[in-house]
C-alpha atoms as a PDB file:
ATOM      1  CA  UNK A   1       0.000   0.000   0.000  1.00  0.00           C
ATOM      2  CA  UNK A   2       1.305   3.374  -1.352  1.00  0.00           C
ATOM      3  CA  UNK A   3       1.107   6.985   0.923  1.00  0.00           C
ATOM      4  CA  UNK A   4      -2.125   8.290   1.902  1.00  0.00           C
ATOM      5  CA  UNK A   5      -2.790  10.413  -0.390  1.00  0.00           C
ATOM      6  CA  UNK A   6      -6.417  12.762   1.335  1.00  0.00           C
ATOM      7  CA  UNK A   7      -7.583  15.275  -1.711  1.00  0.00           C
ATOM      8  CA  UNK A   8     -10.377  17.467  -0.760  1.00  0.00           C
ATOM      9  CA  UNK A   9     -13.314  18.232  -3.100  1.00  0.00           C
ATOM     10  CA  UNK A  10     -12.232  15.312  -5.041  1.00  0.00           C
ATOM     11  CA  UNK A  11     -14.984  13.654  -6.560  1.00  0.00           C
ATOM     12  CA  UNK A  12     -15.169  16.245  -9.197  1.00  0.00           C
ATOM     13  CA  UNK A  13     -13.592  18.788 -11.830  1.00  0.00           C
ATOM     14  CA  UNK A  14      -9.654  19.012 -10.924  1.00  0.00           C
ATOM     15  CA  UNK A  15      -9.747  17.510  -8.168  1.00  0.00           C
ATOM     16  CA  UNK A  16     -11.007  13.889  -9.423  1.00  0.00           C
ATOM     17  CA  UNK A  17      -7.795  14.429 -12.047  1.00  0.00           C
ATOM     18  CA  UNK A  18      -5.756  15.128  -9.215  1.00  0.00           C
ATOM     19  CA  UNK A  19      -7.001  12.065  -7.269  1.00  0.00           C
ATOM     20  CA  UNK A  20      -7.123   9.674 -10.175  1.00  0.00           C
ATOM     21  CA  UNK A  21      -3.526  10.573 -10.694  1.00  0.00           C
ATOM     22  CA  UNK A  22      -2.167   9.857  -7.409  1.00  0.00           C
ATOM     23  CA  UNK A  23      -4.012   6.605  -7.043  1.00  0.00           C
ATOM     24  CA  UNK A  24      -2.259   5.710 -11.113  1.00  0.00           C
ATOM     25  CA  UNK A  25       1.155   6.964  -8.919  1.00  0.00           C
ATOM     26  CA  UNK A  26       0.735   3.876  -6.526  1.00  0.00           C
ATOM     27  CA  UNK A  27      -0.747   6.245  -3.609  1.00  0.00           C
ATOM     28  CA  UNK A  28      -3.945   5.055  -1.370  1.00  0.00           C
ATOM     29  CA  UNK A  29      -5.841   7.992  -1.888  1.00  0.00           C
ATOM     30  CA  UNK A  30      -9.206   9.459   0.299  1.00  0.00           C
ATOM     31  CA  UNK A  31     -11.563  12.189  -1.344  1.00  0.00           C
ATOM     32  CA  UNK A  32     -13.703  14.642   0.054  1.00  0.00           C
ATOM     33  CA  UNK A  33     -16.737  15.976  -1.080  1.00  0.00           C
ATOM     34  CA  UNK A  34     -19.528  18.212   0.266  1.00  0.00           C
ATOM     35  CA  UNK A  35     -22.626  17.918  -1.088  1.00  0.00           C
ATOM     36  CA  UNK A  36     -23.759  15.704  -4.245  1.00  0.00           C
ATOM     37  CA  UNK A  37     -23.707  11.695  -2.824  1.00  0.00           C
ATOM     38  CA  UNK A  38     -24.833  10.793  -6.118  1.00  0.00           C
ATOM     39  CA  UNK A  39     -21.389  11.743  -8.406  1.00  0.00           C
ATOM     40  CA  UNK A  40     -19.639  10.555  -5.407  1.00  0.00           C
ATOM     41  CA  UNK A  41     -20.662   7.385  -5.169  1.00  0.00           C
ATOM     42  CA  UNK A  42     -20.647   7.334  -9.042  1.00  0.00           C
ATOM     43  CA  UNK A  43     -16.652   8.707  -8.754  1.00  0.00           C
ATOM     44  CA  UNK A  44     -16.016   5.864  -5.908  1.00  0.00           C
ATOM     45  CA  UNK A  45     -17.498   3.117  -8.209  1.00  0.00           C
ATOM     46  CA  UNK A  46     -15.895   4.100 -11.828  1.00  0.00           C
ATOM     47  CA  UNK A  47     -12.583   4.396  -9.843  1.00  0.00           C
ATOM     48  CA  UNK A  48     -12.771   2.756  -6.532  1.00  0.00           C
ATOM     49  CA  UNK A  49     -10.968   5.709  -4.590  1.00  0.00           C
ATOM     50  CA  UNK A  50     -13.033   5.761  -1.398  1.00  0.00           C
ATOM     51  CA  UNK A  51     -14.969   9.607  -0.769  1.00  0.00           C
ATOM     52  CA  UNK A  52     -15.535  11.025   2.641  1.00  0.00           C
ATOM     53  CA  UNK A  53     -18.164  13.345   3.158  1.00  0.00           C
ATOM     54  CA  UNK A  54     -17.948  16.938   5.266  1.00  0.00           C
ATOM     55  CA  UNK A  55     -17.633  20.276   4.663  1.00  0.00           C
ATOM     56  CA  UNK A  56     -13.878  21.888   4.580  1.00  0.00           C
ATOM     57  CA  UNK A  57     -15.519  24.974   6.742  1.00  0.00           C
ATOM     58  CA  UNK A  58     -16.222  23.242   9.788  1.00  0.00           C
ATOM     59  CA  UNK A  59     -13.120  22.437  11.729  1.00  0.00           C
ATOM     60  CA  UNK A  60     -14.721  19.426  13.759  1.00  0.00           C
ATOM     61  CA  UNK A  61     -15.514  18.153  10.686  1.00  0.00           C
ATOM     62  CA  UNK A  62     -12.343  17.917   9.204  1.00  0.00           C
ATOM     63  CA  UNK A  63     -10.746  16.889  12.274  1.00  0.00           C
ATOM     64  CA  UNK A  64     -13.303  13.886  12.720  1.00  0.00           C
ATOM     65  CA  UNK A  65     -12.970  13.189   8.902  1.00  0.00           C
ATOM     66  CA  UNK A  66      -9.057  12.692   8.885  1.00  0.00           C
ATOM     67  CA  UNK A  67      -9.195  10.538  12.016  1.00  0.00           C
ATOM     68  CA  UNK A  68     -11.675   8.538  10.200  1.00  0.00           C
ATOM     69  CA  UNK A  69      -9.273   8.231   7.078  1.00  0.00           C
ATOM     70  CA  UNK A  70      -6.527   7.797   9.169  1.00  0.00           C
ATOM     71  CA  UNK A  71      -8.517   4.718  10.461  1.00  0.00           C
ATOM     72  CA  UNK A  72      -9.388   3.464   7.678  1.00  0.00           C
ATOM     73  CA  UNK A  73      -6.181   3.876   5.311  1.00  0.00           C
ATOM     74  CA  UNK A  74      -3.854   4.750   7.621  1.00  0.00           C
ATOM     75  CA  UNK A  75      -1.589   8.050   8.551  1.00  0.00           C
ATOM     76  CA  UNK A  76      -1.925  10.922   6.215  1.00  0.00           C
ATOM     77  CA  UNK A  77       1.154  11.613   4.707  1.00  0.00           C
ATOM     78  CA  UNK A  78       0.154  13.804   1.632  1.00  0.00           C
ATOM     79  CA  UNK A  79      -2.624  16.853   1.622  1.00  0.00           C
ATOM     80  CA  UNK A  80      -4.058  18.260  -1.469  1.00  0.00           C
ATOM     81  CA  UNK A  81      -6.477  21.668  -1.058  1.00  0.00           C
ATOM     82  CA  UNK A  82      -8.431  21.739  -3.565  1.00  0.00           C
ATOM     83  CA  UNK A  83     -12.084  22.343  -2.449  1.00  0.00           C
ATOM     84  CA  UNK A  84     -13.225  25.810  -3.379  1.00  0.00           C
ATOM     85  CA  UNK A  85     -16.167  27.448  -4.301  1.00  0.00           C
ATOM     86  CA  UNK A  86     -17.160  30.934  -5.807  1.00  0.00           C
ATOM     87  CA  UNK A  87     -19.680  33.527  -5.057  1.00  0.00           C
ATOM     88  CA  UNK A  88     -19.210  35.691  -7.720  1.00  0.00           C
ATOM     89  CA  UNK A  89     -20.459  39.564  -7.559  1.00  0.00           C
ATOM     90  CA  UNK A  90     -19.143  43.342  -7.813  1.00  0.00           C
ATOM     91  CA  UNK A  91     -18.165  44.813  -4.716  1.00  0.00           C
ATOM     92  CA  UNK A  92     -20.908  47.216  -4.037  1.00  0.00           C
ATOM     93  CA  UNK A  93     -23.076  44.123  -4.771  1.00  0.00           C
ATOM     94  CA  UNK A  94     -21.413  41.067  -2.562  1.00  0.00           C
ATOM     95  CA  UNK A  95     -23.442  40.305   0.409  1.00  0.00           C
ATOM     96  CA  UNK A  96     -21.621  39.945   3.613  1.00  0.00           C
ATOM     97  CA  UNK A  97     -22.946  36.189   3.295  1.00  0.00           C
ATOM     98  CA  UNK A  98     -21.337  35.800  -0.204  1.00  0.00           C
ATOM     99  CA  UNK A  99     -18.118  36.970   1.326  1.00  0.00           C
ATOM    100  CA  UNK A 100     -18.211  34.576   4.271  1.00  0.00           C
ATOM    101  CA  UNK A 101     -19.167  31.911   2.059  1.00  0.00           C
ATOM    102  CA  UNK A 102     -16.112  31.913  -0.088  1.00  0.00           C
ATOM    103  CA  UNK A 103     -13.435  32.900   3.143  1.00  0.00           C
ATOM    104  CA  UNK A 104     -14.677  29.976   4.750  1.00  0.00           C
ATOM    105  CA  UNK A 105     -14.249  27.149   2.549  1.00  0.00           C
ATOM    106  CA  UNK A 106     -11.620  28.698   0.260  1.00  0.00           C
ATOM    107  CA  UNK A 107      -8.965  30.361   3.178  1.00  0.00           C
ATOM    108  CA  UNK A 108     -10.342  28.553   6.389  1.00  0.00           C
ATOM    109  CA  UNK A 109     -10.905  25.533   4.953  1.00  0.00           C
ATOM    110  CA  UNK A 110      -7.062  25.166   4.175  1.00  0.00           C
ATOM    111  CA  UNK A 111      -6.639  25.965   7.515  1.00  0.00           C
ATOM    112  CA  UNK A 112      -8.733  23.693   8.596  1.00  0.00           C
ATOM    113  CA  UNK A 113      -7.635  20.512   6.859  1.00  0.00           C
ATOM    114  CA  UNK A 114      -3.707  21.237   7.156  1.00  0.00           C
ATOM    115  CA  UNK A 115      -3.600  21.972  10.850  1.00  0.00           C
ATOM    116  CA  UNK A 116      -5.463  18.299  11.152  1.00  0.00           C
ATOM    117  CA  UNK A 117      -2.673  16.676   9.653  1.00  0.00           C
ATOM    118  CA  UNK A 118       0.336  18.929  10.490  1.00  0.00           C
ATOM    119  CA  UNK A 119       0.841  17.835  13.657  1.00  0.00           C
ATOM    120  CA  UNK A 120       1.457  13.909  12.302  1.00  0.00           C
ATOM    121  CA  UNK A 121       3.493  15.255   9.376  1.00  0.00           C
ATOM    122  CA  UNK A 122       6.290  16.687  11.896  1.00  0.00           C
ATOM    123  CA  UNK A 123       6.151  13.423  14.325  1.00  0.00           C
ATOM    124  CA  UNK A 124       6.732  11.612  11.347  1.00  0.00           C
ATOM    125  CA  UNK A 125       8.904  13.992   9.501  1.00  0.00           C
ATOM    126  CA  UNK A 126       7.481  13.460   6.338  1.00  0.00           C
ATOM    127  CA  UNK A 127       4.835  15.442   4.672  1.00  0.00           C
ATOM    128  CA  UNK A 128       3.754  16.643   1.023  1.00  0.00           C
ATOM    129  CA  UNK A 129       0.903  19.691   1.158  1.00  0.00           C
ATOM    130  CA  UNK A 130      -0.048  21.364  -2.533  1.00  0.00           C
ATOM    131  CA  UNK A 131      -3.301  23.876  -2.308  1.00  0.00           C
ATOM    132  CA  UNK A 132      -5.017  24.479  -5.527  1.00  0.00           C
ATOM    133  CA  UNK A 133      -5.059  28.171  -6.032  1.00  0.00           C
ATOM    134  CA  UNK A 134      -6.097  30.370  -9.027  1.00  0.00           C
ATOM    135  CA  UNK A 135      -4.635  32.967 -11.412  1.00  0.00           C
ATOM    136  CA  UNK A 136      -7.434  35.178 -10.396  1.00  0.00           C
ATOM    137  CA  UNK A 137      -5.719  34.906  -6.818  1.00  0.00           C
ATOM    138  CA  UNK A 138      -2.415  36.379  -8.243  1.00  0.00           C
ATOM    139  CA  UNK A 139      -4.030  39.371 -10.526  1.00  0.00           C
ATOM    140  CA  UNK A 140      -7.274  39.612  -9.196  1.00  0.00           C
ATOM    141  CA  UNK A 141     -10.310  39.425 -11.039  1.00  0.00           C
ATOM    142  CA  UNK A 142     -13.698  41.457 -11.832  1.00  0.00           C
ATOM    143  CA  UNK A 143     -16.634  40.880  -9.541  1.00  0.00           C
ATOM    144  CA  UNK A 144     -14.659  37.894  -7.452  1.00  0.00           C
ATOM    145  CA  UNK A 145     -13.030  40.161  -4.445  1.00  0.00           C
ATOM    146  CA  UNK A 146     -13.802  37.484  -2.403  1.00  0.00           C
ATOM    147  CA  UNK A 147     -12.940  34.632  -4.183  1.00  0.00           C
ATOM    148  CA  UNK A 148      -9.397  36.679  -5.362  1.00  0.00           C
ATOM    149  CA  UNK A 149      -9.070  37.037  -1.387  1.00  0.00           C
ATOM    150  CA  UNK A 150      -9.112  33.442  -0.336  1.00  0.00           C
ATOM    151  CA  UNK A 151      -6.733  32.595  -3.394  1.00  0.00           C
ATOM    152  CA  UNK A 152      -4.091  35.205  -2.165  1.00  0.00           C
ATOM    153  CA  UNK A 153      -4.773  34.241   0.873  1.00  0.00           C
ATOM    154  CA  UNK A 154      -3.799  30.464   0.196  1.00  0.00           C
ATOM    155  CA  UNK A 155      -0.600  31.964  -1.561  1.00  0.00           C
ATOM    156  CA  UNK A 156       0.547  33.989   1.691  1.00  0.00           C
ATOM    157  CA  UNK A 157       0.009  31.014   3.795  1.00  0.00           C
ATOM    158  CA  UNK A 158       1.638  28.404   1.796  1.00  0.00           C
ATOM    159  CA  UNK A 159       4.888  30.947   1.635  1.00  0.00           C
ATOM    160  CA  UNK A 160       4.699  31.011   5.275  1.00  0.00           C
ATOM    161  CA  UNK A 161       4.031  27.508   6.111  1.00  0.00           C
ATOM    162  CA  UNK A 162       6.674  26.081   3.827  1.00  0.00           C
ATOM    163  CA  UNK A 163       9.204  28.427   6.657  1.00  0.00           C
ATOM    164  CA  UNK A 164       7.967  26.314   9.125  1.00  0.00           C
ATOM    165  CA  UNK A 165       8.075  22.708   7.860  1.00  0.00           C
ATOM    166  CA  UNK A 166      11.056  22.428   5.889  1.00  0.00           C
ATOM    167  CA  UNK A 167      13.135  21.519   8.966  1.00  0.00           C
ATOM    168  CA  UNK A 168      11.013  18.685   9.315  1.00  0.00           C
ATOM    169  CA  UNK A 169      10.663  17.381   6.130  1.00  0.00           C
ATOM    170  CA  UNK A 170       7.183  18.953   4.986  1.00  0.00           C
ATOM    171  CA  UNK A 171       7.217  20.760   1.842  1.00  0.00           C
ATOM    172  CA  UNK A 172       4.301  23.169   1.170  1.00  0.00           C
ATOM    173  CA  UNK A 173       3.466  24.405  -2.365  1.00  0.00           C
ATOM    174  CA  UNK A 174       0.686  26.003  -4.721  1.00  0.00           C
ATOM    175  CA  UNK A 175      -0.934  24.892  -8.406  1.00  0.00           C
ATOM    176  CA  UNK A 176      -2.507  28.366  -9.233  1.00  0.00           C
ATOM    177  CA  UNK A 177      -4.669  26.985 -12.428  1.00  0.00           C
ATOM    178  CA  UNK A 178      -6.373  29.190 -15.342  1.00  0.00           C
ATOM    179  CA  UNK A 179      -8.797  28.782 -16.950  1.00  0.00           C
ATOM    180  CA  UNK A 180      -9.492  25.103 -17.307  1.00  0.00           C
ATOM    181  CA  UNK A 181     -11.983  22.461 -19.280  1.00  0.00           C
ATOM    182  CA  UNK A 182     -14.006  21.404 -16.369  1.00  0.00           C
ATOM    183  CA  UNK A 183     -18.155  21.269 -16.377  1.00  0.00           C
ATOM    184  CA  UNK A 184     -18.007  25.583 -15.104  1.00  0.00           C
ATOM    185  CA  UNK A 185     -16.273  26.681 -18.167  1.00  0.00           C
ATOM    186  CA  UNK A 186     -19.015  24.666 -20.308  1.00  0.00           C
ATOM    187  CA  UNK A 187     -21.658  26.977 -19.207  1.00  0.00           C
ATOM    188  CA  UNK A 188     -20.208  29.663 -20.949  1.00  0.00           C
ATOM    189  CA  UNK A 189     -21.282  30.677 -24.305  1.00  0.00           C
ATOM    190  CA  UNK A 190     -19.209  29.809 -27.067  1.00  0.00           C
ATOM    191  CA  UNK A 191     -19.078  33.637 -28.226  1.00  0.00           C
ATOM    192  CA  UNK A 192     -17.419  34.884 -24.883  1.00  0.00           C
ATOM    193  CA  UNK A 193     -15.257  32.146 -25.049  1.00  0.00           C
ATOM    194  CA  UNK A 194     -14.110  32.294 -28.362  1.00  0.00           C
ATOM    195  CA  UNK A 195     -13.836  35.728 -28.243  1.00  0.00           C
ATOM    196  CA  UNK A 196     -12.512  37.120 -24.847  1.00  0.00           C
ATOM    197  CA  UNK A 197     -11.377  34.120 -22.878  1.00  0.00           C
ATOM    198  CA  UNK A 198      -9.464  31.957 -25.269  1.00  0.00           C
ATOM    199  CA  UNK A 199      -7.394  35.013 -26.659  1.00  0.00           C
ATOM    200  CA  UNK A 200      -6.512  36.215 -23.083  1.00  0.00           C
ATOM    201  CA  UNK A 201      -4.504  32.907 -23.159  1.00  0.00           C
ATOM    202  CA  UNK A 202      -1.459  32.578 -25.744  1.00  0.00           C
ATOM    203  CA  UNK A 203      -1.576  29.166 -25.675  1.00  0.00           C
ATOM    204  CA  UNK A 204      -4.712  29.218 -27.617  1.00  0.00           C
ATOM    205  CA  UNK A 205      -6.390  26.492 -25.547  1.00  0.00           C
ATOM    206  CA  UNK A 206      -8.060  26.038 -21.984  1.00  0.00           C
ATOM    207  CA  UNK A 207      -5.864  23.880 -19.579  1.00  0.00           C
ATOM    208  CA  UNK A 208      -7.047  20.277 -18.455  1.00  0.00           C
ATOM    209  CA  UNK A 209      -8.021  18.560 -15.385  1.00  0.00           C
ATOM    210  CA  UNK A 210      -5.022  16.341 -15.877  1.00  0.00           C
ATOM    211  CA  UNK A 211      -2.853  18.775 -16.506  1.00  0.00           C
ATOM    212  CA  UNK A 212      -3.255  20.279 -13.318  1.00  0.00           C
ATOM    213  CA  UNK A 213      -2.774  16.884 -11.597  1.00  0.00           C
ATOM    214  CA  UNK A 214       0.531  15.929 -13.180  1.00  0.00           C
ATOM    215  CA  UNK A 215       1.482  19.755 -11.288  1.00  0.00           C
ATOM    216  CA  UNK A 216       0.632  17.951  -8.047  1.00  0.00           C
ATOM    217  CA  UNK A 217       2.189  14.666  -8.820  1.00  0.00           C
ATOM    218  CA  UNK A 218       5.514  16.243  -9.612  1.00  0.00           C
ATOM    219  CA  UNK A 219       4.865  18.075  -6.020  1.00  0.00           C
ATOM    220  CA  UNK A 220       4.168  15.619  -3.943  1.00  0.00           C
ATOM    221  CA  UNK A 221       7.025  13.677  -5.617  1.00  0.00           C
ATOM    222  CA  UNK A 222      10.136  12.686  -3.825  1.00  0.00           C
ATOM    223  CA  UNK A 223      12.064  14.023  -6.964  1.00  0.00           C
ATOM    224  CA  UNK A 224      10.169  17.378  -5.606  1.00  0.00           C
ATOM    225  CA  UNK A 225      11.643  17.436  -2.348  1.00  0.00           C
ATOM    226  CA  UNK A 226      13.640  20.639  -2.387  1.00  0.00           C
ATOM    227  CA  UNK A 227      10.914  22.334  -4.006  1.00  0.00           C
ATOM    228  CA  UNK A 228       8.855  24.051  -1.360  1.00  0.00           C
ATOM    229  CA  UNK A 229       6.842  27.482  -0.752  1.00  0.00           C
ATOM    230  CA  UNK A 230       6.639  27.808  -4.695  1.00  0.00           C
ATOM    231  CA  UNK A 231       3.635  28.634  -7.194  1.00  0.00           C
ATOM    232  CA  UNK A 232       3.596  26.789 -10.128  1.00  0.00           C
ATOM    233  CA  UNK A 233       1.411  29.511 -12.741  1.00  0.00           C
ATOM    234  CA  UNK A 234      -0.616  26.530 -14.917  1.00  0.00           C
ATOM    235  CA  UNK A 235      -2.263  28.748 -17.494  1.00  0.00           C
ATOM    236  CA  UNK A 236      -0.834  28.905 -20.606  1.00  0.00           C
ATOM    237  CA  UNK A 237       0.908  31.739 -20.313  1.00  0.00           C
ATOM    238  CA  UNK A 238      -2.317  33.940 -19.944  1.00  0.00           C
ATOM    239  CA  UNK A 239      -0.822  35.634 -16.631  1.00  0.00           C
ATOM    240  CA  UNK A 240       3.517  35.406 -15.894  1.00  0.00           C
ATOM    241  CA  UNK A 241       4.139  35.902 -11.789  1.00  0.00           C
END
């Protein structure tokens, strides 16, 4: 049996590349998910990665959900932060709901899940942490304030956390995707995307799920061991950091 591999919001979009990858790496890999038991237990029966149910926001939960993976699979040894959500809206439009929303799964809820494993990753002095961040999180982005927040936010914390765990062999690093082929972008009309998105990007294409999960692969790699507190900018060029 490989590393425990726990990737949250990983039933769907990136993160079911992500976790699909890892478990093709040799890794015994847990996702979460927080709402739809029907495309989990569709995801867990297509691929046979076991899914976990709780919400990212809620601290108890994710402390009670990695002591139930860690019962199950054994010690978590590799964290991937990828549950987000967005509550798009200008400024002098956002509700102070919409804003709490997004802070609380997309900033807290790294929080959350990486001070539940932290404290085995330094008794064991081993420990591979990537958080999925965004573009719009290192250049901001039209009515997403919030949203641009949390990704910053993840950016700031994964510089400062990588300080703290290198001396005991945790490395700590950031995917910041663009814009990328999952079910969201297919909502958008083909006009606005052949006309403003795609020629933002001078690649000429969107990215892909798996894409983004060979990023996190290499990460959590042990050929990526001196890599840590790093952003790797996935998006075709669109935006250079």
């Amino acid at each position: 049996m490989g590393k425990v591999a726990l990737v949250t919001g990983g039933s769907r979009g990136i993160g079911a590349a992500i976790a699909q990858k890892l478990k093709a790496d040799g890794y015994t890999v847990a996702a979460t998910y927080a709402g739809n038991d029907e495309k989990a237990a569709a995801f867990t029966a297509e691929t046979g990665i076991k899914t976990y149910k709780w919400n990212v926001a809620d601290y108890d939960a994710c402390k009670a959900g990695v002591a139930q993976i860690e019962a199950d699979l054994g010690p978590v040894e590799i964290l991937v932060n990828n549950a987000g959500i967005t509550r798009d809206a200008p400024f002098h439009k956002m509700t102070p709901q919409q804003w709490h929303e997004c802070i609380d799964t997309n900033l807290n809820g790294v929080f959350n899940m990486t001070h539940n494993v932290w404290g085995g990753m330094r008794d064991r002095k081993f420990g591979r942490i990537v958080t999925i961040s965004s573009i719009n999180g290192q250049k901001g982005q039209f009515a997403q304030a919030n949203y641009a927040a949390t990704k910053a936010g993840d950016i700031g914390f994964t510089k400062s956390l990588a300080q703290e765990g290198a001396r005991a062999g945790i490395t700590v690093n950031i995917v910041a995707p663009g814009y990328i082929n999952t079910e969201m972008m297919s909502t958008i009309p083909e006009k606005v995307m052949n006309e403003v998105i795609l020629p933002q990007i001078p690649v000429g294409r969107l990215g892909e799920p798996e894409e983004m999960a060979r990023a996190v692969a290499f990460l959590v790699s042990d050929d990526a061991g001196f890599i840590t507190g790093s952003t790797i900018s996935a998006n075709g060029g669109q935006y250079l950091a």
